[in-house]
N, C-alpha and C. Protein backbone atom coordinates (compact mmCIF):
# COMPACT_ATOMS: atom_id res chain seq x y z
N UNK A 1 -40.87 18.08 82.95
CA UNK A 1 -40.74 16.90 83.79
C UNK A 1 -40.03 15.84 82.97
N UNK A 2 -38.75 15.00 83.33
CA UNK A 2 -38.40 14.25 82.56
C UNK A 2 -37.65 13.30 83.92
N UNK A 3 -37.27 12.43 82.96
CA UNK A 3 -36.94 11.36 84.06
C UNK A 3 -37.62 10.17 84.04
N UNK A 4 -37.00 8.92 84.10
CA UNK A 4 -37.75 7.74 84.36
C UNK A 4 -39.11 7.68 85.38
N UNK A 5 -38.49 8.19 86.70
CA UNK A 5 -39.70 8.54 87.66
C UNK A 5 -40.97 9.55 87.88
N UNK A 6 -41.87 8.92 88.27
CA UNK A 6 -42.99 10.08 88.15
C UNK A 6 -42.88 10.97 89.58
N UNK A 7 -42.08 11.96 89.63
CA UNK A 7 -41.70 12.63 90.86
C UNK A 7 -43.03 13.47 91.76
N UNK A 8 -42.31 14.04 92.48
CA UNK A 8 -43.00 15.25 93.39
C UNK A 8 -42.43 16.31 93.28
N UNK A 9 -43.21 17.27 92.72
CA UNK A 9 -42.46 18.46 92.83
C UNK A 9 -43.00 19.59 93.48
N UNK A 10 -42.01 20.87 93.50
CA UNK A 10 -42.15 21.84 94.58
C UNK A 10 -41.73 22.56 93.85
N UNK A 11 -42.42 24.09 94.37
CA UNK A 11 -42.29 25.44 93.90
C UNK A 11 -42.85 26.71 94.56
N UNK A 12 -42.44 27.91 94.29
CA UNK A 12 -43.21 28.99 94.56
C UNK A 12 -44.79 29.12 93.58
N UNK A 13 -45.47 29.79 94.42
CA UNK A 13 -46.74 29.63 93.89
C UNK A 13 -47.05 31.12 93.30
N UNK A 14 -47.51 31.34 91.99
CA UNK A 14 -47.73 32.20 91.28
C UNK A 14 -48.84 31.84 90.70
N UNK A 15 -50.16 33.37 91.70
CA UNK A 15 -51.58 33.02 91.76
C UNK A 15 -52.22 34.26 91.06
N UNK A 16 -53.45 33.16 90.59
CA UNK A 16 -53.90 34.46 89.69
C UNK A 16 -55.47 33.97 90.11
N UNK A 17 -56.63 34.34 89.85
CA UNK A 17 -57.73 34.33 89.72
C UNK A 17 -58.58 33.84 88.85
N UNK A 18 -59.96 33.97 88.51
CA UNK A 18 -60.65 33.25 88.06
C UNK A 18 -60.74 33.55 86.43
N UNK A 19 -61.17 32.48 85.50
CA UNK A 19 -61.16 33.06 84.09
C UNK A 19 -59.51 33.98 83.20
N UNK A 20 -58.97 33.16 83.54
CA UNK A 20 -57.62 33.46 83.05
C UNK A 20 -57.53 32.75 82.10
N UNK A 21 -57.72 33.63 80.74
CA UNK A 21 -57.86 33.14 79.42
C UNK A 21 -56.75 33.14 78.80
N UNK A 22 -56.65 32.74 77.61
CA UNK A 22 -55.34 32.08 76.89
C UNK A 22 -54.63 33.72 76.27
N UNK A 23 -55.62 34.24 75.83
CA UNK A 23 -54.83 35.85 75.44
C UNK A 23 -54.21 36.66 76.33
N UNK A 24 -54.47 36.31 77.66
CA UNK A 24 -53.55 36.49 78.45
C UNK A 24 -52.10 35.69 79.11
N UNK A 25 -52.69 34.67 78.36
CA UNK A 25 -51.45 33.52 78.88
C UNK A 25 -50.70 33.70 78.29
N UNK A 26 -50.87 33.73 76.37
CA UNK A 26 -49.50 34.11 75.53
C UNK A 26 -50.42 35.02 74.34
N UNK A 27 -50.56 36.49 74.55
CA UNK A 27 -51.27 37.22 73.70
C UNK A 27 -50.79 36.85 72.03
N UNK A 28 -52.07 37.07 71.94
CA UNK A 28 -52.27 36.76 70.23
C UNK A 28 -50.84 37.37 69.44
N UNK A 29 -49.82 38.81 69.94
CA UNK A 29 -49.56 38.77 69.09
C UNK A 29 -48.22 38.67 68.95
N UNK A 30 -48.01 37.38 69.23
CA UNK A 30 -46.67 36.19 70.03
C UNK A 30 -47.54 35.02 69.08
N UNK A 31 -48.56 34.91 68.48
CA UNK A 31 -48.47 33.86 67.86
C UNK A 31 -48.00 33.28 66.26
N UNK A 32 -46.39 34.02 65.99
CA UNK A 32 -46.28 33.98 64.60
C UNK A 32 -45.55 32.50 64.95
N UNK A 33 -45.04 32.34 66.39
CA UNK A 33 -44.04 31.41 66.48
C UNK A 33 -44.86 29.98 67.08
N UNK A 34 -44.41 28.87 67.11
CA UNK A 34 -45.32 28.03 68.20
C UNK A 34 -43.87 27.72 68.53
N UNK A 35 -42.49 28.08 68.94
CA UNK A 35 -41.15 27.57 69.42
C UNK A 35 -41.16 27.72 71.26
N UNK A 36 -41.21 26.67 71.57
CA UNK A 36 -41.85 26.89 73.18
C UNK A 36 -40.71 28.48 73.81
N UNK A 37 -39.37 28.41 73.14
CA UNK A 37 -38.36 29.48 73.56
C UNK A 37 -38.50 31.00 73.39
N UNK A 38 -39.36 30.98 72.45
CA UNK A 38 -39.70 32.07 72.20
C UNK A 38 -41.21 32.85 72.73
N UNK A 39 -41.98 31.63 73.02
CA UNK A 39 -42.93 32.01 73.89
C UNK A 39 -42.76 32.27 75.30
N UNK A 40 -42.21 31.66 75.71
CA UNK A 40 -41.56 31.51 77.19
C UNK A 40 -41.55 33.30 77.71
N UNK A 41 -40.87 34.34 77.01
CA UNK A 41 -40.80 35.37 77.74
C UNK A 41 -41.91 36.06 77.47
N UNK A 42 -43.27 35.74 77.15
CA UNK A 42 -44.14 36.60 77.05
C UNK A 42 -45.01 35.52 77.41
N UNK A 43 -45.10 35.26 78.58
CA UNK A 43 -46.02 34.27 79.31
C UNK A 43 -46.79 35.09 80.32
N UNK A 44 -48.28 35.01 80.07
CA UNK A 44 -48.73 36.02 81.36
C UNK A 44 -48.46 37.44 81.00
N UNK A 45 -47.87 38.15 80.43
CA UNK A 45 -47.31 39.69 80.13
C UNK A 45 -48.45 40.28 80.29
N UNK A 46 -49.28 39.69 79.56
CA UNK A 46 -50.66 40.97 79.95
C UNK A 46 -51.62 41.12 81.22
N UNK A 47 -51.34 39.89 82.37
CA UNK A 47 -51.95 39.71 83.45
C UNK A 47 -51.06 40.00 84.26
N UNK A 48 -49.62 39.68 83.94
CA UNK A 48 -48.75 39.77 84.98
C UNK A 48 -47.07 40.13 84.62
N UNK A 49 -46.60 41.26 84.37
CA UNK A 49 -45.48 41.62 83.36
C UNK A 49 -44.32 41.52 84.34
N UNK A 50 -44.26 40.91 85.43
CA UNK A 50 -43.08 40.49 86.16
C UNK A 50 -43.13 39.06 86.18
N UNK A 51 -44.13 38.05 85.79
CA UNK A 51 -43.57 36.86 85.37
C UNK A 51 -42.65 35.75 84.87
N UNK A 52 -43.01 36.65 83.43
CA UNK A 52 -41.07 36.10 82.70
C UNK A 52 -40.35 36.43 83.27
N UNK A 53 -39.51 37.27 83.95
CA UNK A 53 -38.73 37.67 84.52
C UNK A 53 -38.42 37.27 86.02
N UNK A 54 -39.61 36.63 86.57
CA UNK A 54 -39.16 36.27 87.85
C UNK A 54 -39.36 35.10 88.36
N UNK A 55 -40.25 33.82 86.89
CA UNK A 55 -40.30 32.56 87.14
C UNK A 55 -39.47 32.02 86.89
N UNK A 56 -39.37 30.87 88.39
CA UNK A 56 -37.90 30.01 88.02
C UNK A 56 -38.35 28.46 87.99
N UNK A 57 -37.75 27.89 87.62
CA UNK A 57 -37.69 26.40 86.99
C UNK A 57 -38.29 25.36 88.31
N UNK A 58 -39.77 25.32 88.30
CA UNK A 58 -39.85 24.45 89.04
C UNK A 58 -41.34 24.81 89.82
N UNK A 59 -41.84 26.37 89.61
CA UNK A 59 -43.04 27.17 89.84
C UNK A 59 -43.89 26.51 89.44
N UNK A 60 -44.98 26.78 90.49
CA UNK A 60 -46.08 26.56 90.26
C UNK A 60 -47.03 27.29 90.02
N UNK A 61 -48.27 27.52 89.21
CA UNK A 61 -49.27 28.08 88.74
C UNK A 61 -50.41 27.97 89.72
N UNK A 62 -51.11 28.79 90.56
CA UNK A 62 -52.38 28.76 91.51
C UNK A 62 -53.44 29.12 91.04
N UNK A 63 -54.45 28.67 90.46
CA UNK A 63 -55.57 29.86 89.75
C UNK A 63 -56.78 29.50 90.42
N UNK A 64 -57.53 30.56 90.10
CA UNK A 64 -59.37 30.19 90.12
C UNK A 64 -59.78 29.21 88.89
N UNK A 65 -61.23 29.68 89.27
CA UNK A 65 -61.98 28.72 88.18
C UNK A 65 -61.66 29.13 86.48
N UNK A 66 -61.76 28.25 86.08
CA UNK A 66 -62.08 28.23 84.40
C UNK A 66 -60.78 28.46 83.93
N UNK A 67 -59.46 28.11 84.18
CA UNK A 67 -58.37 28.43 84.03
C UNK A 67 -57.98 28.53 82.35
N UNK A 68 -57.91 29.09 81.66
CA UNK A 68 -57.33 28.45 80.53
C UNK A 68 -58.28 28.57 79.28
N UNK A 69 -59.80 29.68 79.74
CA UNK A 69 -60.69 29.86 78.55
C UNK A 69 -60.42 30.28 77.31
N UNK A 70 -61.53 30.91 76.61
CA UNK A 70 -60.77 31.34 75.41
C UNK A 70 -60.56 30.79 74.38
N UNK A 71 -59.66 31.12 73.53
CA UNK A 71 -59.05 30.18 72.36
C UNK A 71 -58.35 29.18 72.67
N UNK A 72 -58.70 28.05 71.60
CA UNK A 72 -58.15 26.65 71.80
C UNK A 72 -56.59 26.60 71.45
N UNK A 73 -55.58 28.31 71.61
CA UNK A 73 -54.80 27.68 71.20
C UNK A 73 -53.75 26.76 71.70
N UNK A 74 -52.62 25.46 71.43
CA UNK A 74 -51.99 24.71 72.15
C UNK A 74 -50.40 25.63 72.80
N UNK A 75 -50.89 27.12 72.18
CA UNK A 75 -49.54 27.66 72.35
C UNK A 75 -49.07 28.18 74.29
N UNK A 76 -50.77 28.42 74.53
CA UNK A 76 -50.92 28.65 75.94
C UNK A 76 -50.16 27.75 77.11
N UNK A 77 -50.38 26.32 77.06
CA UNK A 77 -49.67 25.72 77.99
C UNK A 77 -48.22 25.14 77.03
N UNK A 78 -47.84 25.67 76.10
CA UNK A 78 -46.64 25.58 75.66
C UNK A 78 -45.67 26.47 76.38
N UNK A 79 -46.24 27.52 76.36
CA UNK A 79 -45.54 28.42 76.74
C UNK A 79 -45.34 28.81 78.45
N UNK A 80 -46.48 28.09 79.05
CA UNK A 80 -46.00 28.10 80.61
C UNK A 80 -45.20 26.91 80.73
N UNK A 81 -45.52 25.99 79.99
CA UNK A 81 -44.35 24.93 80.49
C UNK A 81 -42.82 25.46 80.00
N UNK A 82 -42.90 26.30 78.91
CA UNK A 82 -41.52 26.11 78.76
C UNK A 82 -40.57 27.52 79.48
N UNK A 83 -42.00 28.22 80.10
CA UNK A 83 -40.98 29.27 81.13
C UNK A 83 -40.77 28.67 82.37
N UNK A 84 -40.76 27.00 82.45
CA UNK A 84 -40.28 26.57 83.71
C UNK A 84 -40.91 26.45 84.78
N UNK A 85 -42.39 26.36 84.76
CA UNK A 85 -43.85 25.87 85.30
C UNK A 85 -43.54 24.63 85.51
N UNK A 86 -43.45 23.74 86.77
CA UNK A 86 -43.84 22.25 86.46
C UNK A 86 -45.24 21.78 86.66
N UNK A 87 -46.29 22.64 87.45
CA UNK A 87 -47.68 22.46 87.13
C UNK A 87 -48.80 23.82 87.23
N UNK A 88 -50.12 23.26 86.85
CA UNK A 88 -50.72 24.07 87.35
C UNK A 88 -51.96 23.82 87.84
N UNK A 89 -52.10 24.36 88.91
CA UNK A 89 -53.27 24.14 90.00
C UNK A 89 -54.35 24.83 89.96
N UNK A 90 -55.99 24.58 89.45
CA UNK A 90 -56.52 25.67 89.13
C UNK A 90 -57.78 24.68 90.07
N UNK A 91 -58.71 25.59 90.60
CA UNK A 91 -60.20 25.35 91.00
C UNK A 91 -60.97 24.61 89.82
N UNK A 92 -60.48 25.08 88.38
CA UNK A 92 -61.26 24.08 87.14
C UNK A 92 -60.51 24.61 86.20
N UNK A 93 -60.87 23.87 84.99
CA UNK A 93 -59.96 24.39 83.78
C UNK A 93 -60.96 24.21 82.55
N UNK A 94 -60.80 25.04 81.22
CA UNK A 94 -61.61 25.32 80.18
C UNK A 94 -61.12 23.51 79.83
N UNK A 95 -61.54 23.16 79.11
CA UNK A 95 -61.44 21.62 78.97
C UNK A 95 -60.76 21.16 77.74
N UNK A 96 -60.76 22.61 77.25
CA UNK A 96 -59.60 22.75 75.60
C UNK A 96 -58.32 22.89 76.43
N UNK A 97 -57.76 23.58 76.95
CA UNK A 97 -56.71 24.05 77.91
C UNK A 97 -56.33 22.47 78.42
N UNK A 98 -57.30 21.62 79.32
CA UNK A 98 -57.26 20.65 80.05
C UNK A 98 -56.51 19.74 79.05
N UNK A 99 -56.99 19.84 78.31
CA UNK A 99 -56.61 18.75 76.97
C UNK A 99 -55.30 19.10 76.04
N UNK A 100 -55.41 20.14 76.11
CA UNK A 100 -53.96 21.04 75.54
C UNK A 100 -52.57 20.68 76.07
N UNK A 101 -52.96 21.22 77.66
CA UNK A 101 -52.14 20.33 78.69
C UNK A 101 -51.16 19.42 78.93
N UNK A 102 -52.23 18.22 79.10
CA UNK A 102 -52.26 16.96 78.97
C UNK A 102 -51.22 16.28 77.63
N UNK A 103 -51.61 17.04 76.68
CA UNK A 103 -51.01 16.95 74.94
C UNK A 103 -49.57 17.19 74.84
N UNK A 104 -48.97 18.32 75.47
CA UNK A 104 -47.92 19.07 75.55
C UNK A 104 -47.24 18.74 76.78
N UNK A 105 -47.74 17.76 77.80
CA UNK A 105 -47.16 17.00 78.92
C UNK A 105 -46.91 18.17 79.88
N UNK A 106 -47.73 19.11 80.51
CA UNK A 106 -47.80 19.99 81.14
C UNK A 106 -48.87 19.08 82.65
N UNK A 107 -48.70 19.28 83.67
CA UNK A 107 -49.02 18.71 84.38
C UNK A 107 -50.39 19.39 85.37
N UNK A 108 -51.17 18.95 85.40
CA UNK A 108 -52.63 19.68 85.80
C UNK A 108 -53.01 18.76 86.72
N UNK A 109 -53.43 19.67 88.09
CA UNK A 109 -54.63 19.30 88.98
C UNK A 109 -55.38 20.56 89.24
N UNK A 110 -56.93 19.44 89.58
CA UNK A 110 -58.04 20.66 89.49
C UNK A 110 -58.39 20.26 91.10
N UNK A 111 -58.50 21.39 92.35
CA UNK A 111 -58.38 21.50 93.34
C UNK A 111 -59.27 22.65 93.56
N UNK A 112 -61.05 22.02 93.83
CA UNK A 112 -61.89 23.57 93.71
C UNK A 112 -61.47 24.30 95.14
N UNK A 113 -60.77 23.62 96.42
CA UNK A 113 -60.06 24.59 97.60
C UNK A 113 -59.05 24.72 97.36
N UNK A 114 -58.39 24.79 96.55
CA UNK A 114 -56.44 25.29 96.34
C UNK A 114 -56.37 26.62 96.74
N UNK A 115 -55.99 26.80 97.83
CA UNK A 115 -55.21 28.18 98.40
C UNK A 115 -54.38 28.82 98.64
N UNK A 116 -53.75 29.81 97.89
CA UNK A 116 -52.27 30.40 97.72
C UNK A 116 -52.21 31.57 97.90
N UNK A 117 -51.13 31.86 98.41
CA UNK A 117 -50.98 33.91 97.86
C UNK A 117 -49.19 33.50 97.27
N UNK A 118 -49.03 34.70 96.37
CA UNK A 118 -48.11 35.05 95.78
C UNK A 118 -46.73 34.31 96.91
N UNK A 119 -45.95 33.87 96.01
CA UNK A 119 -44.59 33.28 96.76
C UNK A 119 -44.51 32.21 98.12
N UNK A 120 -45.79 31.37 97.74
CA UNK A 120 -45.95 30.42 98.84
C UNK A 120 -45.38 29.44 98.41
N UNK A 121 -44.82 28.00 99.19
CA UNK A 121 -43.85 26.93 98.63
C UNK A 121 -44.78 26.13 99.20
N UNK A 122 -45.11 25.64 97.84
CA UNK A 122 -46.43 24.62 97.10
C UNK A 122 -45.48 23.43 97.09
N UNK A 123 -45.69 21.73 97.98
CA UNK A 123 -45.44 20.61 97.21
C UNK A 123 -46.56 19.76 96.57
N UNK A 124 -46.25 19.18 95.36
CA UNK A 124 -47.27 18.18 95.15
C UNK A 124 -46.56 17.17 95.07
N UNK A 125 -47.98 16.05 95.38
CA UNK A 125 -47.50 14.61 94.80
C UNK A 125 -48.17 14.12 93.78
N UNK A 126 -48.12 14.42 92.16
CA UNK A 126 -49.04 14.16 91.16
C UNK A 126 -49.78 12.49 91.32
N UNK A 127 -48.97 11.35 91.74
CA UNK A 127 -49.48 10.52 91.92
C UNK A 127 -50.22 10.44 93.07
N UNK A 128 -50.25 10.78 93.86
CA UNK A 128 -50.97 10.74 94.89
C UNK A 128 -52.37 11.88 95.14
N UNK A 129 -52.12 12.70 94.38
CA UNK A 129 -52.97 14.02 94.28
C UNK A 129 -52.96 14.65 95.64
N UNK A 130 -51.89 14.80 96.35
CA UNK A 130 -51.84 15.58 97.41
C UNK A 130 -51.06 16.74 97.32
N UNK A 131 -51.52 18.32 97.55
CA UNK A 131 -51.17 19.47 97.40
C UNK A 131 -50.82 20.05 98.91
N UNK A 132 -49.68 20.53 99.40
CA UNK A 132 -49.36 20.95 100.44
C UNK A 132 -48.93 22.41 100.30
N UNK A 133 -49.38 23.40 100.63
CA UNK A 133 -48.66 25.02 100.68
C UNK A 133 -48.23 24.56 102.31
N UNK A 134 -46.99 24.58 101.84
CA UNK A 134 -45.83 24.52 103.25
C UNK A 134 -45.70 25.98 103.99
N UNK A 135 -45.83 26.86 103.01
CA UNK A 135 -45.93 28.31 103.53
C UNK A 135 -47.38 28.39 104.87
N UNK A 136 -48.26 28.17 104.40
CA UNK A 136 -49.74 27.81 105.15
C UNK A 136 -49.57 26.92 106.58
N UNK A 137 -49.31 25.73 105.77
CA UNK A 137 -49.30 24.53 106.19
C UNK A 137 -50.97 23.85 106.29
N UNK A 138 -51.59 24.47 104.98
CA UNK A 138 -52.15 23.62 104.63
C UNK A 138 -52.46 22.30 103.66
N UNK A 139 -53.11 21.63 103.92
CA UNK A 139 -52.98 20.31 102.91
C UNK A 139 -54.43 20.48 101.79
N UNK A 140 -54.03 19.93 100.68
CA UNK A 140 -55.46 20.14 99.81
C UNK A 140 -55.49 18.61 99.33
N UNK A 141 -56.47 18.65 98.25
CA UNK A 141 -56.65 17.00 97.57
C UNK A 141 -57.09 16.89 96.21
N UNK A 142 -56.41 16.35 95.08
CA UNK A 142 -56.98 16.56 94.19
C UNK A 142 -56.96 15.25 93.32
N UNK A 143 -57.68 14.39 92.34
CA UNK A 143 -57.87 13.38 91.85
C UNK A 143 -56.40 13.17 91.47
N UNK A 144 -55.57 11.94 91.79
CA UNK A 144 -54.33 11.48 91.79
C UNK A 144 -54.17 11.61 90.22
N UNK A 145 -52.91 11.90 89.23
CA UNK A 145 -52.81 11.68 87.98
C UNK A 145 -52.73 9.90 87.51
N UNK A 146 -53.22 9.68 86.96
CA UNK A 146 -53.61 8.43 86.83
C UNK A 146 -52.34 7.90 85.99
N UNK A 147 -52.00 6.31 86.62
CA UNK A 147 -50.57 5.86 85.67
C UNK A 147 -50.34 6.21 84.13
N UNK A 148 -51.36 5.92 83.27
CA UNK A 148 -51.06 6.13 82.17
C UNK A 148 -50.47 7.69 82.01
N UNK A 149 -51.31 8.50 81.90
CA UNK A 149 -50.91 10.12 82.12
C UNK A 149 -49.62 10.21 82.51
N UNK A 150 -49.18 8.93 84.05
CA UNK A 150 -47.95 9.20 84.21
C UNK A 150 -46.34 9.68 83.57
N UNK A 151 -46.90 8.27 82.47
CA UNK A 151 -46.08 7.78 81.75
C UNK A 151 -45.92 8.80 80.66
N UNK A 152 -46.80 9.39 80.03
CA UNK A 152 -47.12 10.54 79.27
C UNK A 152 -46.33 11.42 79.46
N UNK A 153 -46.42 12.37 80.43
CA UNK A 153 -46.00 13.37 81.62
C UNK A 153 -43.98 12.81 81.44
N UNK A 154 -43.83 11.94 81.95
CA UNK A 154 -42.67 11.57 81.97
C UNK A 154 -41.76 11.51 81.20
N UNK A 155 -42.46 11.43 79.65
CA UNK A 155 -41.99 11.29 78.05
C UNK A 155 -41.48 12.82 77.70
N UNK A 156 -42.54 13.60 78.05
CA UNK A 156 -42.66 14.72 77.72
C UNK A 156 -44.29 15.40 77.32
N UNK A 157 -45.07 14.64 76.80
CA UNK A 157 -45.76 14.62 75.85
C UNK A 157 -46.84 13.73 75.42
N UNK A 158 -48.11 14.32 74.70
CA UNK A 158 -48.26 13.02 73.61
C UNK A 158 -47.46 12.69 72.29
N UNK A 159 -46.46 13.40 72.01
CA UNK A 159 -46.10 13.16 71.03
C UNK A 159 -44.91 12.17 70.72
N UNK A 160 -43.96 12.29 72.07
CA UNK A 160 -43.13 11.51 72.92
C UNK A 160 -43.27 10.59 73.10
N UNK A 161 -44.67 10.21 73.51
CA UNK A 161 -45.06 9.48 74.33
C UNK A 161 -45.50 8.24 72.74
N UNK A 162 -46.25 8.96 72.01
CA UNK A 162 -46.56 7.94 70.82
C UNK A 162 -45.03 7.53 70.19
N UNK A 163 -43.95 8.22 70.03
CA UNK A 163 -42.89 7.96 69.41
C UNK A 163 -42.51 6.51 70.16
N UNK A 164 -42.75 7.14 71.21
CA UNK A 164 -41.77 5.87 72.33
C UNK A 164 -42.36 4.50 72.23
N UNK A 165 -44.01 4.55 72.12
CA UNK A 165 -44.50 3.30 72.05
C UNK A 165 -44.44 2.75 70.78
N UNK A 166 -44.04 3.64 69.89
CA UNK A 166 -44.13 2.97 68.27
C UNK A 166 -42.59 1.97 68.27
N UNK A 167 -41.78 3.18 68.74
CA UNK A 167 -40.68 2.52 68.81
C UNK A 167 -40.24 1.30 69.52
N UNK A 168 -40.85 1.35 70.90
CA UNK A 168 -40.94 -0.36 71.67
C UNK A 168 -41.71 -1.30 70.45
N UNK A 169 -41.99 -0.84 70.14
CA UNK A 169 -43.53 -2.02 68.97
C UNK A 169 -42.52 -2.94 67.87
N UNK A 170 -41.16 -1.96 67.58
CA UNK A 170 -40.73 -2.33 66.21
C UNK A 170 -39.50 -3.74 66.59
């Protein structure tokens, strides 16, 4: 997500189920690198080995509960953001993951009715916390991303995000 504005975005929905842990998100043994490019094609491989290969820039993530258990590592939502994920929508999330996230400017709502099947066209409005599967045509609701986060999100990052404010400071 980049850009001055805190947008809305849209995607196909790529759904998975409950307890989708991080060794499946980017298996352990993909972790010599933390280079988001190199993680990128082994995203999901062990839950889902047509992933890399068939996510495109702008997908969305549908899950069950506990999204993201497991190991704390930050390489997990590195690596869905950088195969071109702009969020992910889970019923709940491990709260290391949540925070991982958040860190790496990956964009999260937790929506315990989010309902998808494979290749549905998901819009959100992160500020507003409104989730639409246009495929359905149903509407969902999830706690709006709050301005600050916005701004975060928009940078890239926390890391972005601290650069940028150090740098306004000087």
């Amino acid at each position: 997500m980049s850009g001055s504005a805190f947008e809305k975005i849209s995607g196909r929905a790529w759904v998975y189920g409950d307890n989708v842990d991080t060794d499946v998100i980017i298996p352990a043994r993909y972790l010599t690198t933390s280079a988001p490019e190199l993680l990128a094609p082994h995203c999901m491989e062990d839950i889902d080995p047509a992933f890399a290969g068939g996510v495109r820039p702008g997908d969305i993530i549908v899950a069950g509960g506990n999204f993201g258990c497991g190991s704390s590592r930050e390489h997990a939502p590195i690596a869905i953001k950088a195969s071109g994920v702009s969020c992910v929508i889970a019923m709940s999330f491990a709260r290391i993951f949540f925070r991982n996230a958040i860190n790496i400017g990956l964009p999260i709502l937790e929506c315990p009715e989010i309902a998808a099947a494979k290749g549905d066209e998901i819009e959100v409005d992160l500020k507003m916390g409104i989730i639409r599967n246009n495929t359905s045509g149903r509407d969902f609701s999830s706690n709006p991303i709050p301005e600050f986060l916005q701004s975060l999100f928009t940078v890239g990052g926390l890391v972005p995000y601290v650069r940028e404010r150090l740098g306004a400071q000087s």
